[in-house]
N, C-alpha and C. Protein backbone atom coordinates (compact mmCIF):
# COMPACT_ATOMS: atom_id res chain seq x y z
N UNK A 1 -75.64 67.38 -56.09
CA UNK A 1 -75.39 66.01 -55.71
C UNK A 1 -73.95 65.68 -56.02
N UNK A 2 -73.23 65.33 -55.04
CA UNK A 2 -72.31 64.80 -55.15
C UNK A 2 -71.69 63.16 -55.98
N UNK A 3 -71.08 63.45 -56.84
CA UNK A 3 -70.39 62.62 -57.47
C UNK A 3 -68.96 61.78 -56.92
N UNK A 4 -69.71 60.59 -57.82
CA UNK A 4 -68.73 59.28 -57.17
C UNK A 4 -67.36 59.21 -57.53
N UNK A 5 -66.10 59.08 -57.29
CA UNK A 5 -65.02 59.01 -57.52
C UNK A 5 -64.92 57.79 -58.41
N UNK A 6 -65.40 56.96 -57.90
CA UNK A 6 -65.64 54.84 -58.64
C UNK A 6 -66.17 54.82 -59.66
N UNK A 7 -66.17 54.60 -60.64
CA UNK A 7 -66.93 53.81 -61.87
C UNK A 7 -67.51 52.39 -61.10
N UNK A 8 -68.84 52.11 -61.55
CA UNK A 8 -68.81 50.59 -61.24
C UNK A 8 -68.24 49.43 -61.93
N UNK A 9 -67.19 49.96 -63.00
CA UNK A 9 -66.02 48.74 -63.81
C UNK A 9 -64.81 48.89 -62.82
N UNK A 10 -64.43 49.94 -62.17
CA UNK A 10 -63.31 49.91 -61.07
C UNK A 10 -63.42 49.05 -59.80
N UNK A 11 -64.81 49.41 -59.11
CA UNK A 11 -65.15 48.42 -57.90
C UNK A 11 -65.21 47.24 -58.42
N UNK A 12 -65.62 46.86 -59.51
CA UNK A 12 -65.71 45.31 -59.71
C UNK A 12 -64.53 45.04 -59.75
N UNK A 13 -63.20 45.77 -60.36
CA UNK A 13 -61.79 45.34 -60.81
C UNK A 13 -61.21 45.40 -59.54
N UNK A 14 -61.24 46.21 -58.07
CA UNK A 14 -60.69 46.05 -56.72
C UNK A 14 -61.43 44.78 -55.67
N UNK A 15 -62.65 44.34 -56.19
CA UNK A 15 -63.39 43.55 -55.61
C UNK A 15 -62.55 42.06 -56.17
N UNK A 16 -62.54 42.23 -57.90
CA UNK A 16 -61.41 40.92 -57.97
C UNK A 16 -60.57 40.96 -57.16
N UNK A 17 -59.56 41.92 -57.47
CA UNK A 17 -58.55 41.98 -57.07
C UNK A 17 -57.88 41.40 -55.83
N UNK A 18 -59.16 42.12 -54.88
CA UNK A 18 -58.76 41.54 -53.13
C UNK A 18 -59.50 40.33 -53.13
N UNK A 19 -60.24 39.72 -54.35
CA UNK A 19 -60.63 38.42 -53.92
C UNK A 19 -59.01 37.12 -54.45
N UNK A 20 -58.98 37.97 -55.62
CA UNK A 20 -57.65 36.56 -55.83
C UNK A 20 -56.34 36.69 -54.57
N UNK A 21 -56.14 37.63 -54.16
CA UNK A 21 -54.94 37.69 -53.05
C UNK A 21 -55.86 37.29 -51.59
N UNK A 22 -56.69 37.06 -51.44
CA UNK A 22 -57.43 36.12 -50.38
C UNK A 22 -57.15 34.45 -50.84
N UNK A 23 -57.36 34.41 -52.21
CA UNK A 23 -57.26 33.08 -52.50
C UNK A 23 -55.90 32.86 -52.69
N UNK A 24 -54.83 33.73 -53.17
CA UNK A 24 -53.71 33.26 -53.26
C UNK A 24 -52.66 33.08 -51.63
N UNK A 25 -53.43 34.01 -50.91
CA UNK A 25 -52.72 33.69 -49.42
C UNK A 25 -53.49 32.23 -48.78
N UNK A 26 -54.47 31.86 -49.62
CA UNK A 26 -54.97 30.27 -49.03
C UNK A 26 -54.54 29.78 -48.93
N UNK A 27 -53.82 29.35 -50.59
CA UNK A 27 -53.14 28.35 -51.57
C UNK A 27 -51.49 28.87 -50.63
N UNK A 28 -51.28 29.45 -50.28
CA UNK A 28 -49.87 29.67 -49.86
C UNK A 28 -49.75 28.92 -48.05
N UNK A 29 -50.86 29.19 -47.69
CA UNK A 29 -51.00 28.36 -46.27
C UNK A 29 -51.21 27.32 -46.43
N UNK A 30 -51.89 26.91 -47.55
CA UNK A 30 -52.17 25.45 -47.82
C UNK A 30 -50.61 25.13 -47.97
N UNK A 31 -49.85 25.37 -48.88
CA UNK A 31 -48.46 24.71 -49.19
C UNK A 31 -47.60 24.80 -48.07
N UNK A 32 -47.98 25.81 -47.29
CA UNK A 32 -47.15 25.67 -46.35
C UNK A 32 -47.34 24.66 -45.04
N UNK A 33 -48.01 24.61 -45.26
CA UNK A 33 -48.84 23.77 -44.04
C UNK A 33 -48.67 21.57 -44.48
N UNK A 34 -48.68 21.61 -45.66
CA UNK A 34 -48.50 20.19 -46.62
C UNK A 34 -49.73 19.65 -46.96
N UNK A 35 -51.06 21.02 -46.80
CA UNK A 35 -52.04 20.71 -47.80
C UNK A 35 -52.40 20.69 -49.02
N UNK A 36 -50.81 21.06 -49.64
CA UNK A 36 -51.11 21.19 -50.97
C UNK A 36 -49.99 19.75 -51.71
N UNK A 37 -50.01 20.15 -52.78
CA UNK A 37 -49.11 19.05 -53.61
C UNK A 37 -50.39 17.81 -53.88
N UNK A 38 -51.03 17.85 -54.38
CA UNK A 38 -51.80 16.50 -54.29
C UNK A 38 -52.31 15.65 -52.96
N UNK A 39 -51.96 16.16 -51.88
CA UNK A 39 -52.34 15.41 -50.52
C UNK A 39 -50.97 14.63 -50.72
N UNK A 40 -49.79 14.53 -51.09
CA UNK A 40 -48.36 14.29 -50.57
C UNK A 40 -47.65 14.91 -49.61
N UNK A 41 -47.48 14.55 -48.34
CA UNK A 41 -47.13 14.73 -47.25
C UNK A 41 -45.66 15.50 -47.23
N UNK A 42 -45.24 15.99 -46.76
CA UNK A 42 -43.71 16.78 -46.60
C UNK A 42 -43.18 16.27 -45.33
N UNK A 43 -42.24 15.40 -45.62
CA UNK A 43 -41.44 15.32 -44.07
C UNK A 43 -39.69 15.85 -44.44
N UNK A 44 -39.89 15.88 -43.30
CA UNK A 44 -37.95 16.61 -43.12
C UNK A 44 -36.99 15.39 -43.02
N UNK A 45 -35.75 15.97 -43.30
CA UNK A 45 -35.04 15.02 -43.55
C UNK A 45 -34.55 14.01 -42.00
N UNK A 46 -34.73 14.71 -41.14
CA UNK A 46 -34.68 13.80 -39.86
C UNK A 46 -36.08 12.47 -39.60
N UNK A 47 -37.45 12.89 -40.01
CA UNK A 47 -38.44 12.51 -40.15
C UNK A 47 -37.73 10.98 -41.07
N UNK A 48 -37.32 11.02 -42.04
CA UNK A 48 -37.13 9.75 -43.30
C UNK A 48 -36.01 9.26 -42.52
N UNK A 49 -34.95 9.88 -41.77
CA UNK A 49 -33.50 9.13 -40.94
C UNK A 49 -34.23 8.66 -40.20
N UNK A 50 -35.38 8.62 -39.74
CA UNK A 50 -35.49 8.75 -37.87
C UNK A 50 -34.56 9.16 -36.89
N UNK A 51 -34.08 10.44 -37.28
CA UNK A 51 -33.62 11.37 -36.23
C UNK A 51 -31.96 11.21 -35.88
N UNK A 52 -31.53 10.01 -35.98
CA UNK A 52 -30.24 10.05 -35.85
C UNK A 52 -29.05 10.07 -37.08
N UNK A 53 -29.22 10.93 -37.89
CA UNK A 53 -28.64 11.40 -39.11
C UNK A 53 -27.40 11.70 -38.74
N UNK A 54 -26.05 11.60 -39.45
CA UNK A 54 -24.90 11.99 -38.78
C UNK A 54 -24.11 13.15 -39.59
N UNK A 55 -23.60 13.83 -38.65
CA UNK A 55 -22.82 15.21 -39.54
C UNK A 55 -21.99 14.53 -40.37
N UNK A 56 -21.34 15.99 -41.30
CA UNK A 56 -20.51 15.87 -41.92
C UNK A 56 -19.23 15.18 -41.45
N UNK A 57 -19.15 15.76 -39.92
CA UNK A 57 -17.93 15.52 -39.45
C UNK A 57 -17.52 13.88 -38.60
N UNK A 58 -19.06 13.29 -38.53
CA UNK A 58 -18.94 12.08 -38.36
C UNK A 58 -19.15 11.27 -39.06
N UNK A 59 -19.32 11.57 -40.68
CA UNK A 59 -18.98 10.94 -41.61
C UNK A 59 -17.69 10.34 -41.83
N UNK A 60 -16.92 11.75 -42.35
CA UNK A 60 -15.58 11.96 -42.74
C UNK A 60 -15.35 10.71 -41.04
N UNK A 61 -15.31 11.49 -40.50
CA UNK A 61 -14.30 10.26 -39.57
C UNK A 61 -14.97 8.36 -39.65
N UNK A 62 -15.92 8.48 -39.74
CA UNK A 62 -16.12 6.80 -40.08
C UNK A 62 -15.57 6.12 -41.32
N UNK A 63 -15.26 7.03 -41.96
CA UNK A 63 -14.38 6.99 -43.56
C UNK A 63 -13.25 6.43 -43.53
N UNK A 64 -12.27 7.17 -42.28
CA UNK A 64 -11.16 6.89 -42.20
C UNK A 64 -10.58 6.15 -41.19
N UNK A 65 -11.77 5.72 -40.41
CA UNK A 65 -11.87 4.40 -38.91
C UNK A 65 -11.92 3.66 -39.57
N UNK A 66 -12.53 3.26 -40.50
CA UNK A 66 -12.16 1.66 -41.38
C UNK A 66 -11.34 1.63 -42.18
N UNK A 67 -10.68 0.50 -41.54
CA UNK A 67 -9.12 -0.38 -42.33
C UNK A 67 -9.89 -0.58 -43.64
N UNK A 68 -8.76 -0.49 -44.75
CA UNK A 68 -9.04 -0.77 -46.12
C UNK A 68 -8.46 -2.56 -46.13
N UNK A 69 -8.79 -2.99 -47.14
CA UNK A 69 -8.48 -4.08 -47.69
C UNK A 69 -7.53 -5.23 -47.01
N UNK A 70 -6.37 -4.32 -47.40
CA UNK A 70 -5.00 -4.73 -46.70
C UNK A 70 -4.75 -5.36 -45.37
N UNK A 71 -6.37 -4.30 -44.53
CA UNK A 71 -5.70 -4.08 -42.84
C UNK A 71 -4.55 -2.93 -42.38
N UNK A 72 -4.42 -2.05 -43.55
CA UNK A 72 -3.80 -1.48 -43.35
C UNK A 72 -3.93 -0.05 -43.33
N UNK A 73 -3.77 1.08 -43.66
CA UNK A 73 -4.49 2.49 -44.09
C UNK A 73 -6.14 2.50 -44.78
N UNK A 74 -6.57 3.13 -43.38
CA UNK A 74 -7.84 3.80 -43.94
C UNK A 74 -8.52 4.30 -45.17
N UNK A 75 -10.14 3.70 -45.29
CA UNK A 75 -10.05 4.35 -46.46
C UNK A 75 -10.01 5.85 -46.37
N UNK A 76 -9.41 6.33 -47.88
CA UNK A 76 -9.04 7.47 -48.39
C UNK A 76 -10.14 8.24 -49.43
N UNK A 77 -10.01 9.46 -49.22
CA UNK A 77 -10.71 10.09 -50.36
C UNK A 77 -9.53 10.97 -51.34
N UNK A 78 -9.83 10.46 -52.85
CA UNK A 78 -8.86 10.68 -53.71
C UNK A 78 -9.00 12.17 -53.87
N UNK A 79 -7.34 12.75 -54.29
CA UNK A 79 -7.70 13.99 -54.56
C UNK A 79 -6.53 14.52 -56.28
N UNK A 80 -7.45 15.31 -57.07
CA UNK A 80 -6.54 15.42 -58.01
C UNK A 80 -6.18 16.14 -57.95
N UNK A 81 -4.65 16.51 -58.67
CA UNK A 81 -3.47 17.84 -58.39
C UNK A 81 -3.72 17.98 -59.64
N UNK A 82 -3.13 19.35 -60.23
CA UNK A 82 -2.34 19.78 -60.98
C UNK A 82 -1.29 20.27 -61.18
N UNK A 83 -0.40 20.19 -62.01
CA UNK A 83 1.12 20.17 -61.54
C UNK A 83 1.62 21.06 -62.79
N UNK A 84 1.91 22.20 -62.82
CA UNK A 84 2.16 22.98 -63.77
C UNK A 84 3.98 23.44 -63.57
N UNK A 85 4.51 23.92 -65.20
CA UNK A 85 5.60 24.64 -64.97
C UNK A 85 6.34 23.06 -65.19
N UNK A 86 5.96 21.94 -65.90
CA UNK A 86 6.94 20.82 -65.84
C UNK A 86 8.11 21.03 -66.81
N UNK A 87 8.88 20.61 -67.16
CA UNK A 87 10.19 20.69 -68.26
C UNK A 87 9.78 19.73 -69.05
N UNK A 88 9.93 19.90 -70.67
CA UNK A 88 9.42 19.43 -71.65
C UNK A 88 9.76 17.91 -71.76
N UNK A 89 11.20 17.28 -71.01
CA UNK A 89 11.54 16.32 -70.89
C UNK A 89 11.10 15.40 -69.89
N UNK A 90 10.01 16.14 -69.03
CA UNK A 90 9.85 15.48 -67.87
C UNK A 90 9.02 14.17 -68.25
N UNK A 91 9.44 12.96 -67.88
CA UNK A 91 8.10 11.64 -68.07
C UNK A 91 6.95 11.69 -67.47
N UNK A 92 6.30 10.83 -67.52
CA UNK A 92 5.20 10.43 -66.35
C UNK A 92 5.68 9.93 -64.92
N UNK A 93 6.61 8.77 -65.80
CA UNK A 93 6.95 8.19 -64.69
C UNK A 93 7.91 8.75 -63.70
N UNK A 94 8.75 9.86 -64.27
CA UNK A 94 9.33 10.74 -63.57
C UNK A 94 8.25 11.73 -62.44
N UNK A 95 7.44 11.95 -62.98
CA UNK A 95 6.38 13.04 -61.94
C UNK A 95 5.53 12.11 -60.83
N UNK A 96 5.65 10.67 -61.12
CA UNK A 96 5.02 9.64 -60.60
C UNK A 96 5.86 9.49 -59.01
N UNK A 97 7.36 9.11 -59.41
CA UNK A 97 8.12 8.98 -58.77
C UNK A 97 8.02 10.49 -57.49
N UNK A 98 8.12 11.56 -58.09
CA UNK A 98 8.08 12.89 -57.47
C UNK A 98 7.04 13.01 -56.51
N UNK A 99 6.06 12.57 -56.87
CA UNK A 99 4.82 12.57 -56.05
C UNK A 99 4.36 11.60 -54.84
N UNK A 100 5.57 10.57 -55.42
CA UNK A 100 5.05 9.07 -53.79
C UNK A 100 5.89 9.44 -53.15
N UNK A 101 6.58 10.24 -53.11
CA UNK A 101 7.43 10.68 -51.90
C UNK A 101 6.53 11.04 -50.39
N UNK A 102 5.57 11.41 -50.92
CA UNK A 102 4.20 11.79 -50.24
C UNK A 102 3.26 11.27 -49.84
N UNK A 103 2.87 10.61 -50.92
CA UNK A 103 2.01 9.57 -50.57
C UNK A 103 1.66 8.65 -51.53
N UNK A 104 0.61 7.29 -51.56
CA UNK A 104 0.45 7.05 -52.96
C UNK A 104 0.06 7.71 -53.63
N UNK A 105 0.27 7.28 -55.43
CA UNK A 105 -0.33 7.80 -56.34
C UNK A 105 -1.11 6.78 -57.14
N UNK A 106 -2.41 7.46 -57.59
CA UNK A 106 -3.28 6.78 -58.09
C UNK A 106 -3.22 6.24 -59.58
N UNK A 107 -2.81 7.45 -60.29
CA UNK A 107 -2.38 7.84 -61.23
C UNK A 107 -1.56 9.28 -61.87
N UNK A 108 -1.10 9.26 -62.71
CA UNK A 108 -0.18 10.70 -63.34
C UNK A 108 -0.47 10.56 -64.33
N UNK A 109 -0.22 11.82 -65.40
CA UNK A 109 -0.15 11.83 -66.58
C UNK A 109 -0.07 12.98 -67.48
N UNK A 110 0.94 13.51 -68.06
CA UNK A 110 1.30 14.13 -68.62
C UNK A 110 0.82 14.89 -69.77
N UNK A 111 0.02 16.08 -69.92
CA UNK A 111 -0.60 16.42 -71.39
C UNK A 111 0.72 17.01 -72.58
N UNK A 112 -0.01 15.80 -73.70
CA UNK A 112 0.81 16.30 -74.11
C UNK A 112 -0.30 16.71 -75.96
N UNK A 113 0.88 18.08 -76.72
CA UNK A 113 0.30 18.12 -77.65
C UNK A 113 -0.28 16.78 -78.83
N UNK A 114 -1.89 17.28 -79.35
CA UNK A 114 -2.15 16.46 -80.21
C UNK A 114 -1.49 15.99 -81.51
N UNK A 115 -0.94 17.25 -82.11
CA UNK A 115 -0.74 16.91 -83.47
C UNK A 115 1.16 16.41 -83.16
N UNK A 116 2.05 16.95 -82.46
CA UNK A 116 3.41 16.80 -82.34
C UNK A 116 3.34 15.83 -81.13
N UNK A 117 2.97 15.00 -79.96
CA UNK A 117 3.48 14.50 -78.92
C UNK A 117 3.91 15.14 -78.34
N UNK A 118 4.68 16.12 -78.60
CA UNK A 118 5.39 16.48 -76.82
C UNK A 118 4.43 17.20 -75.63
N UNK A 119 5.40 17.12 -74.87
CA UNK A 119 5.13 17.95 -73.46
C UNK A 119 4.17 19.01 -73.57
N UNK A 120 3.52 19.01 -73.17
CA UNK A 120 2.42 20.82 -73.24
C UNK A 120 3.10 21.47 -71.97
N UNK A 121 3.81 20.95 -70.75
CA UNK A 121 4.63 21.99 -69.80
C UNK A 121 3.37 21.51 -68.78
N UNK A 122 2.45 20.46 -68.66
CA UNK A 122 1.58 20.30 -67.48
C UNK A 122 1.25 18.89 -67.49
N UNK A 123 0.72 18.97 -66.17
CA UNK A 123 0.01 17.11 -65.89
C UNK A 123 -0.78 17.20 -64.62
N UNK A 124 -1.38 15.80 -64.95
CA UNK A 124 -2.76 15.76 -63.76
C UNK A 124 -1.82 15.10 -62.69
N UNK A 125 -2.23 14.79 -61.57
CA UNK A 125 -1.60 13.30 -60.55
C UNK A 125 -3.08 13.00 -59.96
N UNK A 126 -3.54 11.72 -59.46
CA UNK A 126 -4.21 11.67 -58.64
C UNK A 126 -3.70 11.03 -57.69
N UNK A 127 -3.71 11.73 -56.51
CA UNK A 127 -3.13 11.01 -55.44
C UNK A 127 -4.37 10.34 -54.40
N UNK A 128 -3.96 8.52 -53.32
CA UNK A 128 -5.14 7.97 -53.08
C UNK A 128 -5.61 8.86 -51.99
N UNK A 129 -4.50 9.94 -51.17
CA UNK A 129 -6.01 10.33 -50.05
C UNK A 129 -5.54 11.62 -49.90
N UNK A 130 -6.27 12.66 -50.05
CA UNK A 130 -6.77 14.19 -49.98
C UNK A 130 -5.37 14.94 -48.62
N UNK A 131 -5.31 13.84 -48.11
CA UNK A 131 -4.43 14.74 -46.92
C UNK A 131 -2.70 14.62 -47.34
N UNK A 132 -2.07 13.22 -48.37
CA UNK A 132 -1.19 13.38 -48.99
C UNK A 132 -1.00 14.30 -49.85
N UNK A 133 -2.68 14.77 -50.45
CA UNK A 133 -2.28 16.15 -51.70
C UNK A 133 -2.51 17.16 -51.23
N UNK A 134 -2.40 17.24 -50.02
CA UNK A 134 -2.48 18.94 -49.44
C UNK A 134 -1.04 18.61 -49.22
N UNK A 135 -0.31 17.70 -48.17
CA UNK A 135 1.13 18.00 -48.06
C UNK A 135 1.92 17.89 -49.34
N UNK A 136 1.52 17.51 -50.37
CA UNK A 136 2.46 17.62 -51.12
C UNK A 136 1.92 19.24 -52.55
N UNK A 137 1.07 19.37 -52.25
CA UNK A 137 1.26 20.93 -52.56
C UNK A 137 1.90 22.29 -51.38
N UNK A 138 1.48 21.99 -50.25
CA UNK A 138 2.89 22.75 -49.66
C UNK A 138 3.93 22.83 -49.60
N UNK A 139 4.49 21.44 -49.98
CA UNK A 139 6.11 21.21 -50.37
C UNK A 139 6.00 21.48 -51.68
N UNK A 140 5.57 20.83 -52.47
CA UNK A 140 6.12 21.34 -53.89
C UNK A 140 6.11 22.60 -54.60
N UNK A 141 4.98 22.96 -54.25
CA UNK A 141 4.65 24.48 -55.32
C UNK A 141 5.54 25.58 -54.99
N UNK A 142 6.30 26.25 -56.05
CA UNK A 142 6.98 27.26 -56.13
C UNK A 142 8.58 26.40 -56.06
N UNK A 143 9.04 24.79 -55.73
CA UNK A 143 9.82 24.47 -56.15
C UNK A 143 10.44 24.25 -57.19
N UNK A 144 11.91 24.16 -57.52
CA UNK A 144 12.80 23.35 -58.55
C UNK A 144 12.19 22.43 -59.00
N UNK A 145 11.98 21.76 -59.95
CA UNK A 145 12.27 20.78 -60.47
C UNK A 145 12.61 20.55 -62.22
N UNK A 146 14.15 20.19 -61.86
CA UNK A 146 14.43 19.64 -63.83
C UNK A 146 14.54 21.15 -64.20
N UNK A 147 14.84 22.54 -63.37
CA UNK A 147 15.47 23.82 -63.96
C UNK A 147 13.71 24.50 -64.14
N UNK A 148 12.54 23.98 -63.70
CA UNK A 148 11.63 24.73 -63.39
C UNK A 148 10.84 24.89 -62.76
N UNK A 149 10.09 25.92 -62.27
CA UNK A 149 9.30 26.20 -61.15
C UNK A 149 8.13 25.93 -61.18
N UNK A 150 7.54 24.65 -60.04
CA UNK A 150 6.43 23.70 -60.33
C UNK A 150 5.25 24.53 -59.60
N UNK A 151 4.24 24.76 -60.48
CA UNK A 151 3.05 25.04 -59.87
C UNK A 151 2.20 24.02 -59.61
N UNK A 152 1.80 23.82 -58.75
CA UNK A 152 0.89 22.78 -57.57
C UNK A 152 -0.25 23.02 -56.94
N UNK A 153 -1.36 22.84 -57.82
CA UNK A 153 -2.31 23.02 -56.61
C UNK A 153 -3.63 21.95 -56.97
N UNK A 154 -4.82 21.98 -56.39
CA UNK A 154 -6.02 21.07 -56.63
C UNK A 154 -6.74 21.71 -58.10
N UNK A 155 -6.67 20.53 -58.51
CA UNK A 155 -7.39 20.48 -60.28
C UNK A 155 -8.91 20.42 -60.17
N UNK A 156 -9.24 21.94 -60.90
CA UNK A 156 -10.65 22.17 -61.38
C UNK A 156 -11.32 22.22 -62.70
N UNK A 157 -12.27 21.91 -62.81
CA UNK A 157 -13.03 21.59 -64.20
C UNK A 157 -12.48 22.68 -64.77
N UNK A 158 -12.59 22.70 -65.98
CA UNK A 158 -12.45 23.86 -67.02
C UNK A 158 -13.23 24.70 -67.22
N UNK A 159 -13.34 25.84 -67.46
CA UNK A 159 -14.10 26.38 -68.08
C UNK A 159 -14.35 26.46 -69.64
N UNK A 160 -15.61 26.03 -69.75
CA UNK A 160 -15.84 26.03 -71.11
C UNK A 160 -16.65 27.35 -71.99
């Protein structure tokens, strides 16, 4: 007589087995489908707009179709520089001046050491709209200024 390959503790353990991956492909159609979550419905993000949601790119331009305040220049989206390579003598208000050549500035400011005051050789600017601080990092960076060579570009968090 031929003998069984199976224990009957194995068939019971493949009989689970293909029963929970029956139930887990349920539970996976269920979620996919938005029968799951508690009976909370899933809609897409056009569904909550009603459908006329607008790109990125017709954002940005409704941004800058409306007159600011004045009646005069669009609003702007601010952008911060960093301005490296300054000369230890340089002011604020000197890098202030350097920078509206371009466009406005929002603010500047100069780091300087904690324990002595001076110069650390860098500073922030914020200038009011993103397209003045791109032209004025193509002009400036790798220029003169005050006997040194200004590094210029868009200011990122630190790494900590």
């Amino acid at each position: 007589m031929a003998r069984n390959n199976y224990s009957a503790g194995k068939r019971q353990r493949e009989r689970d087995k293909a029963r929970k991956k029956r139930e887990k492909d349920i539970r996976r159609r269920e979620n996919q489908t938005g029968g799951g979550g508690g009976g909370i419905p899933i809609a897409s993000a056009d569904e909550i707009q009603g459908g006329d949601m607008l790109s990125i790119d017709e954002v940005v331009n409704n941004i800058y179709a409306q007159p600011d305040e004045d009646g005069g220049r669009a609003h702007a989206i601010p952008c911060r520089l960093f301005i490296g390579g300054l000369n230890w003598r340089v002011t604020t208000d000197e890098l202030q001046e350097m920078l509206e050549e371009y466009g406005p500035v929002a603010d500047a400011f100069i780091v300087t050491d904690r324990d002595t005051g001076d110069s650390r050789g860098f500073g922030f600017v914020t200038m009011r709209d993103r397209r003045d601080a791109s032209q004025a990092i193509r002009r400036l960076n790798g220029q003169d200024f005050h006997g040194r060579t200004l590094v210029v570009r868009l200011a990122t968090e630190r790494q900590r």
